[in-house]
C-alpha atoms as a PDB file:
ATOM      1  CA  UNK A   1      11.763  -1.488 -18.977  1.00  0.00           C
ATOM      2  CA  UNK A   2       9.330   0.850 -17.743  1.00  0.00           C
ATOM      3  CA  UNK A   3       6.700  -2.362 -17.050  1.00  0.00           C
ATOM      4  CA  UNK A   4       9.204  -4.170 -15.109  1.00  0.00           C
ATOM      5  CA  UNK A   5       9.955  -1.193 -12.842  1.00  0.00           C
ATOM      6  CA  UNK A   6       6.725  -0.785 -12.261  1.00  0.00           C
ATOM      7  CA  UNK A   7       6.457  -4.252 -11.266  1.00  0.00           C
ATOM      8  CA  UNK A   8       9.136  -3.883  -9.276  1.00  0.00           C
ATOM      9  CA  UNK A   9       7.639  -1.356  -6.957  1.00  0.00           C
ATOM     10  CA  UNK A  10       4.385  -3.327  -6.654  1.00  0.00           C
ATOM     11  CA  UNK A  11       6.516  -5.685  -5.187  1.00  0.00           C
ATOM     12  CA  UNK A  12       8.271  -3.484  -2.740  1.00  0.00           C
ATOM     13  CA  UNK A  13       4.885  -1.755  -1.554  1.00  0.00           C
ATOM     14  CA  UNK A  14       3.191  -5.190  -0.868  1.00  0.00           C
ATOM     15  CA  UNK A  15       6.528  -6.820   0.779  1.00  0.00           C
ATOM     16  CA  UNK A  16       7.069  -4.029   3.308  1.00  0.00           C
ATOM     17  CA  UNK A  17       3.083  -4.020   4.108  1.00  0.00           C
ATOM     18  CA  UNK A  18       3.473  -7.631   4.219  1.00  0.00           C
ATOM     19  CA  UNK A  19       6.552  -7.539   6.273  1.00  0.00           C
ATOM     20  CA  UNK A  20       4.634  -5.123   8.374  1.00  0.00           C
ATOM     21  CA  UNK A  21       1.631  -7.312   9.012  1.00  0.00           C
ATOM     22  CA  UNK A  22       3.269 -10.332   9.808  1.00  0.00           C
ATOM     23  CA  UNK A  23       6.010  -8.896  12.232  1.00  0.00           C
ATOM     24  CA  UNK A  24       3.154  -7.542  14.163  1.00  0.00           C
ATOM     25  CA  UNK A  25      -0.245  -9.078  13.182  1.00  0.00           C
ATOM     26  CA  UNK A  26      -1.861  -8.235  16.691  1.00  0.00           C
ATOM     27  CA  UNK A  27      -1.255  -4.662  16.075  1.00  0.00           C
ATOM     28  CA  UNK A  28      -2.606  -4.831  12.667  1.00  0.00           C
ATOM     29  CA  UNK A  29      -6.066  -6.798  13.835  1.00  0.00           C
ATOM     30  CA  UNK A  30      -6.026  -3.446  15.609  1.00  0.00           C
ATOM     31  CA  UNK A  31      -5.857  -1.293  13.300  1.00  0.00           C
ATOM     32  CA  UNK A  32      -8.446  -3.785  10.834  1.00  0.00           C
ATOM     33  CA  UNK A  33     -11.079  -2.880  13.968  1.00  0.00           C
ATOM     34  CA  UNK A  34     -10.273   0.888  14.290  1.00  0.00           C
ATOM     35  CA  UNK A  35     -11.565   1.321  10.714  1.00  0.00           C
ATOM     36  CA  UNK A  36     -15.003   0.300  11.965  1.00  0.00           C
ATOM     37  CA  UNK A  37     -15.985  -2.164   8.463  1.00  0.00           C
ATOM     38  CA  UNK A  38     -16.310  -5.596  10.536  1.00  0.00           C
ATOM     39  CA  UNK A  39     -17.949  -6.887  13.334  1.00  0.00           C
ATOM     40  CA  UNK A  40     -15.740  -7.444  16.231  1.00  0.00           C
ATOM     41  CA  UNK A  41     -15.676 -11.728  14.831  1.00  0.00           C
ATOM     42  CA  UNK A  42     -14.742 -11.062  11.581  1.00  0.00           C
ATOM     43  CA  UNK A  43     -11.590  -8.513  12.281  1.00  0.00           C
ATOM     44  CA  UNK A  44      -9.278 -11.912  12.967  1.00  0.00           C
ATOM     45  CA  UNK A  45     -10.146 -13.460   9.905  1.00  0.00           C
ATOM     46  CA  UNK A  46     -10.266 -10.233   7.682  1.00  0.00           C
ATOM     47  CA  UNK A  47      -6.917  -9.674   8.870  1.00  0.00           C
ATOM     48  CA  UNK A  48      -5.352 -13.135   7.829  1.00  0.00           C
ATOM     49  CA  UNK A  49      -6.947 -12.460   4.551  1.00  0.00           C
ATOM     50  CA  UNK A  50      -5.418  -9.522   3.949  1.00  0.00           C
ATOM     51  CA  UNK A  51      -2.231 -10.960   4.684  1.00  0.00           C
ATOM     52  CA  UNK A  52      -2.643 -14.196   2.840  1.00  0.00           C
ATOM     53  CA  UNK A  53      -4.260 -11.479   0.025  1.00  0.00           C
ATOM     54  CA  UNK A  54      -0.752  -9.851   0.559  1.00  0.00           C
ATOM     55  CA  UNK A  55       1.419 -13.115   0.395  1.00  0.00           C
ATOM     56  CA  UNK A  56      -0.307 -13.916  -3.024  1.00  0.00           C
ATOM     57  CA  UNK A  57       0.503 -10.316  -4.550  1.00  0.00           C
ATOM     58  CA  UNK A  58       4.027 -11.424  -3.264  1.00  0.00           C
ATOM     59  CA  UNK A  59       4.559 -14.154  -4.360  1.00  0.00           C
ATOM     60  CA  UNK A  60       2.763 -14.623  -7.680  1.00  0.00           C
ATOM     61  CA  UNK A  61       4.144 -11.098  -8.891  1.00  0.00           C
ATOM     62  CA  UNK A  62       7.893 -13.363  -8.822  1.00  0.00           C
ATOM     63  CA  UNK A  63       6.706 -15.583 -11.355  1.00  0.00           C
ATOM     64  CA  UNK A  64       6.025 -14.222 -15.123  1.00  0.00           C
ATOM     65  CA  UNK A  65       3.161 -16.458 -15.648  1.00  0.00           C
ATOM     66  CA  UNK A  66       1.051 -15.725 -12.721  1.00  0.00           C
ATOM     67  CA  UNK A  67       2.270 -11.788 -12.543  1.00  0.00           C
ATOM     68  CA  UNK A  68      -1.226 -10.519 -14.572  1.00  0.00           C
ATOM     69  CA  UNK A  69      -2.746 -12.371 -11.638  1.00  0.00           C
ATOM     70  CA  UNK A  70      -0.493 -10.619  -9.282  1.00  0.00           C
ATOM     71  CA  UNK A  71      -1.096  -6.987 -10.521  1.00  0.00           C
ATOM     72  CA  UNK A  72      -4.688  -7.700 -10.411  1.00  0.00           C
ATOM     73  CA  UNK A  73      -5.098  -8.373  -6.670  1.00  0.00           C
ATOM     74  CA  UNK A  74      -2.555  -6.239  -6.051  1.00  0.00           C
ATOM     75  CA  UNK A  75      -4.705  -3.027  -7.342  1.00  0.00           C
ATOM     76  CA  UNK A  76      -7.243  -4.953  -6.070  1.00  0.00           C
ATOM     77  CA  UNK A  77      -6.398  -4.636  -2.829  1.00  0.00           C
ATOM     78  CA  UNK A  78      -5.438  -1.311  -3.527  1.00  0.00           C
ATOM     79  CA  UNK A  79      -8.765  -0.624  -4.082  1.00  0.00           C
ATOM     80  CA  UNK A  80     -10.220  -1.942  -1.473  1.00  0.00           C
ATOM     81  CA  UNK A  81      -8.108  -0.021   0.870  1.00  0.00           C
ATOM     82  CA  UNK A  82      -9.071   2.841  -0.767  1.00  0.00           C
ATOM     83  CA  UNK A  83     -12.392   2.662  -0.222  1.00  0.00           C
ATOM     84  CA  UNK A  84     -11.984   1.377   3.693  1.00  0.00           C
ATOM     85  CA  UNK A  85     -10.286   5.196   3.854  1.00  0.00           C
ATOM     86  CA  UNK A  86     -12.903   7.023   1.914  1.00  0.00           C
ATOM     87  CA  UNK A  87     -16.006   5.300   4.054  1.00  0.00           C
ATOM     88  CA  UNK A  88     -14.022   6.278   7.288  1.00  0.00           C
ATOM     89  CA  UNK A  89     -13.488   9.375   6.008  1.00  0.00           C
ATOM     90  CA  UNK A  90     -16.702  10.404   4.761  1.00  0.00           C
ATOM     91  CA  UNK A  91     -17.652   9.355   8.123  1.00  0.00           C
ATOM     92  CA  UNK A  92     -15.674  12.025   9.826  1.00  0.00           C
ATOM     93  CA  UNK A  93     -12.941   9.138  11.200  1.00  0.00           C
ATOM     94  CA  UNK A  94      -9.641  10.725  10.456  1.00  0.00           C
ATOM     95  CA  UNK A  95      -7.583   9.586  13.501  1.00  0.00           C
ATOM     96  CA  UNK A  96      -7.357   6.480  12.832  1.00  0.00           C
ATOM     97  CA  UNK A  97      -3.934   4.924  11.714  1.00  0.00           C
ATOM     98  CA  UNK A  98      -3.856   3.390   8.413  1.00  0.00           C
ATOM     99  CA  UNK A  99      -2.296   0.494   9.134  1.00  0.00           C
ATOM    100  CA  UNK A 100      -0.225   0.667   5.830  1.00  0.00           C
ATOM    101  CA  UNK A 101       3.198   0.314   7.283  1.00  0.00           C
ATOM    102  CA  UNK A 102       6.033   2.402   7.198  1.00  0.00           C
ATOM    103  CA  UNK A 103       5.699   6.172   8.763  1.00  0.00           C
ATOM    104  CA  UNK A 104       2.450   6.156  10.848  1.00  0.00           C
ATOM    105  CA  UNK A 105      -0.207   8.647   9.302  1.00  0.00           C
ATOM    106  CA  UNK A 106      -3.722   8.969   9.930  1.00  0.00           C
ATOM    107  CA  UNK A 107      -6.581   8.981   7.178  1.00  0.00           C
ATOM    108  CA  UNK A 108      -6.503  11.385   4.307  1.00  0.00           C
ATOM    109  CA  UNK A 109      -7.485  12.155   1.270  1.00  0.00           C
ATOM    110  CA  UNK A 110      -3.868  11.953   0.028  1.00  0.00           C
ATOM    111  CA  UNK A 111      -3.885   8.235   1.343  1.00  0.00           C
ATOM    112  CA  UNK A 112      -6.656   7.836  -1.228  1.00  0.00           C
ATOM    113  CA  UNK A 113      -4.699   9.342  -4.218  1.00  0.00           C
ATOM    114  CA  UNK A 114      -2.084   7.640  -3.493  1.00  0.00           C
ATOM    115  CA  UNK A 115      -3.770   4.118  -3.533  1.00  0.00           C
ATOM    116  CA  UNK A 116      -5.138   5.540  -7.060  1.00  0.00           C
ATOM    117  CA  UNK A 117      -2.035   5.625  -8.102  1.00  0.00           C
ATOM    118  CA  UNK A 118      -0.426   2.896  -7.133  1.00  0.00           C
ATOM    119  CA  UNK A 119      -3.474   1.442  -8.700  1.00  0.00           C
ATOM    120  CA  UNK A 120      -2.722   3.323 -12.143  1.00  0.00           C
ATOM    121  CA  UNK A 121       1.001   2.382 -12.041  1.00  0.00           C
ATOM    122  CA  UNK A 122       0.236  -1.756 -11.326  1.00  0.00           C
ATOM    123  CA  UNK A 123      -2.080  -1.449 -13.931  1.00  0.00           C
ATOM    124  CA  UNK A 124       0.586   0.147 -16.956  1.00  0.00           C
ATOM    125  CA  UNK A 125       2.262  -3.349 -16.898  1.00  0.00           C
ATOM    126  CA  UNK A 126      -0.731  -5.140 -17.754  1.00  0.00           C
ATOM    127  CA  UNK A 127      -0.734  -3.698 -21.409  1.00  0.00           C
ATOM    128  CA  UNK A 128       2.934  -4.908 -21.968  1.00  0.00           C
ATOM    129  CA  UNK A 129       4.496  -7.097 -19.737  1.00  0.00           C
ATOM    130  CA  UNK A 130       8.083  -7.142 -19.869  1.00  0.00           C
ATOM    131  CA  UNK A 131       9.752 -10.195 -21.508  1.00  0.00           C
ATOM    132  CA  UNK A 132      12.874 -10.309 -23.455  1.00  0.00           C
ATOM    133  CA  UNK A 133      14.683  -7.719 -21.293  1.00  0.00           C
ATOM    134  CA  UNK A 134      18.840  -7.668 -21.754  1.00  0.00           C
ATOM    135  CA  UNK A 135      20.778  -7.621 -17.824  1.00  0.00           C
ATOM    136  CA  UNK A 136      21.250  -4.199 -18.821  1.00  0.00           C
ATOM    137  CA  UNK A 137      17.726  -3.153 -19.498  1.00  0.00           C
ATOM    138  CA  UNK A 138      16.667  -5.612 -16.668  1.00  0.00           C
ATOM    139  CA  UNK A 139      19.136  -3.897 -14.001  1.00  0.00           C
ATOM    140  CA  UNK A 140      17.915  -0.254 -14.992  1.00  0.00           C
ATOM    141  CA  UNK A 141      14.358  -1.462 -14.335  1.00  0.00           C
ATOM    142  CA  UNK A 142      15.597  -2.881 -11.022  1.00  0.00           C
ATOM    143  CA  UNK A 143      17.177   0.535  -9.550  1.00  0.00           C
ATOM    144  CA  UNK A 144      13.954   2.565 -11.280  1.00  0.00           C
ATOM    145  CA  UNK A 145      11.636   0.373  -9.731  1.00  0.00           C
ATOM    146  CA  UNK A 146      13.854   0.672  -6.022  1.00  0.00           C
ATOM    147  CA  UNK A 147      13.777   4.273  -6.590  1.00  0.00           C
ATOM    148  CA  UNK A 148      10.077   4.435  -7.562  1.00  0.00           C
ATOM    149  CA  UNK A 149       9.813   3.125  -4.474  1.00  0.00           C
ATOM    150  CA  UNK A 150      11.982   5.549  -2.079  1.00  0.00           C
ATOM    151  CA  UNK A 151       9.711   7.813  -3.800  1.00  0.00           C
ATOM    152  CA  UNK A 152       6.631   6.011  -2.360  1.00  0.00           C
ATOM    153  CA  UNK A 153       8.004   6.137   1.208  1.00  0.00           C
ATOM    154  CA  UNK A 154       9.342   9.528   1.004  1.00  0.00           C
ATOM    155  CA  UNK A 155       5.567  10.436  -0.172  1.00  0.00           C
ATOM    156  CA  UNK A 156       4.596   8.788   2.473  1.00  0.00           C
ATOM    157  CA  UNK A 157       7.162  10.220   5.371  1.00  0.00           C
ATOM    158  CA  UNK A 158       6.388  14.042   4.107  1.00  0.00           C
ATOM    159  CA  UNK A 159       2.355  12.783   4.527  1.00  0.00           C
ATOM    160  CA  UNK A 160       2.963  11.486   8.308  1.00  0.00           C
ATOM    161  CA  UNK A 161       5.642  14.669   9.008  1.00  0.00           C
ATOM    162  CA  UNK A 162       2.654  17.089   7.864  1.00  0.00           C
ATOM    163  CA  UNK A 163      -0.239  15.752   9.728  1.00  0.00           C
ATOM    164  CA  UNK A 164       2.312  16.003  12.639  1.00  0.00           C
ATOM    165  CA  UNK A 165       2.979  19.438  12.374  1.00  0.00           C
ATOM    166  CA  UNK A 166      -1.198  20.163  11.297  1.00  0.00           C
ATOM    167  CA  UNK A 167      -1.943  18.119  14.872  1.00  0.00           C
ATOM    168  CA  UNK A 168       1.150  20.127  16.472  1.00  0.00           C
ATOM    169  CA  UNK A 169      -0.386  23.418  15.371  1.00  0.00           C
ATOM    170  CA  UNK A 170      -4.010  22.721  16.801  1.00  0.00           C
ATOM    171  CA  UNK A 171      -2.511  22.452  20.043  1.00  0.00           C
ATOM    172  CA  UNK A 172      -0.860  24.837  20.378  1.00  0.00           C
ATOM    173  CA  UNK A 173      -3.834  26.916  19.667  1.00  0.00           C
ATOM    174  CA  UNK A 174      -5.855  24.928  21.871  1.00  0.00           C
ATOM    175  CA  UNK A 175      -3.144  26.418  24.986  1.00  0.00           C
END
């Protein structure tokens, strides 16, 4: 049960930043060139990627034969997102928005540990992928998974409330 609520909130972290993406690509081939990886050609097609990248996670996660595949791109992608923040923010960029969906927050270091995580938790249900589940077992795993994921967005709500109140605070000193 645990593996299949873990899957479950892979799914719900790459369907809201998919939904996210596609609802407003333009403003997410923004935020793609704010994080200064790509030449100014490639930030269109890096973009689509990502959201095709996204799609797949989506999509292949659904199916029990292709979900190993899923969970792999998925912390993939994870990874790779994780790294985009840690170059920007060894660089000194931290005001730029990550693009992740949800509450908007700027780069951090707890962006990064939380990609490592979600990394850590797509990766538990590679070592026993759930199978022979009862409805029962399989709608415990649901509402875990659902609230693994109000977890996530909570996380991520207290993270963009925070840097609010740091960016509030240097104002006000700045007055």
């Amino acid at each position: 049960m645990v593996s299949l609520s873990l899957v479950v909130l892979t799914l719900l972290v790459f369907l809201g930043a998919l939904l996210h993406k596609m609802f407003d690509f333009v403003e997410f081939q923004g935020y793609v060139a704010d994080y200064r990886l790509l030449p100014e050609f490639l930030v269109k097609p890096a973009a689509l990627f990502l959201l095709v990248m996204e799609a797949g996670v989506v999509l292949l996660i659904l199916w029990a034969p292709t979900r190993p595949w899923a969970l792999v791109l998925a912390v993939s992608l994870l990874a790779l997102y994780a790294l985009a923040i840690t170059v920007n923010l060894r660089r000194g960029r931290t005001h730029v928005e990550c693009g992740c969906g949800g509450a908007p927050q700027w780069l951090s270091g707890a962006l990064v540990w939380r990609n490592l995580i979600l990394m850590v938790l797509a990766l538990i249900p590679l070592w026993h992928l759930p199978v022979g589940l009862k409805a029962s077992e399989i709608a415990t795993a649901l509402a875990a998974g659902i609230f693994l994921w109000f977890m996530v967005r909570f996380f991520e709500q207290i993270n963009a409330n925070w840097q609010q109140l740091a960016l509030t605070g240097r104002r006000r000193k700045h007055l």
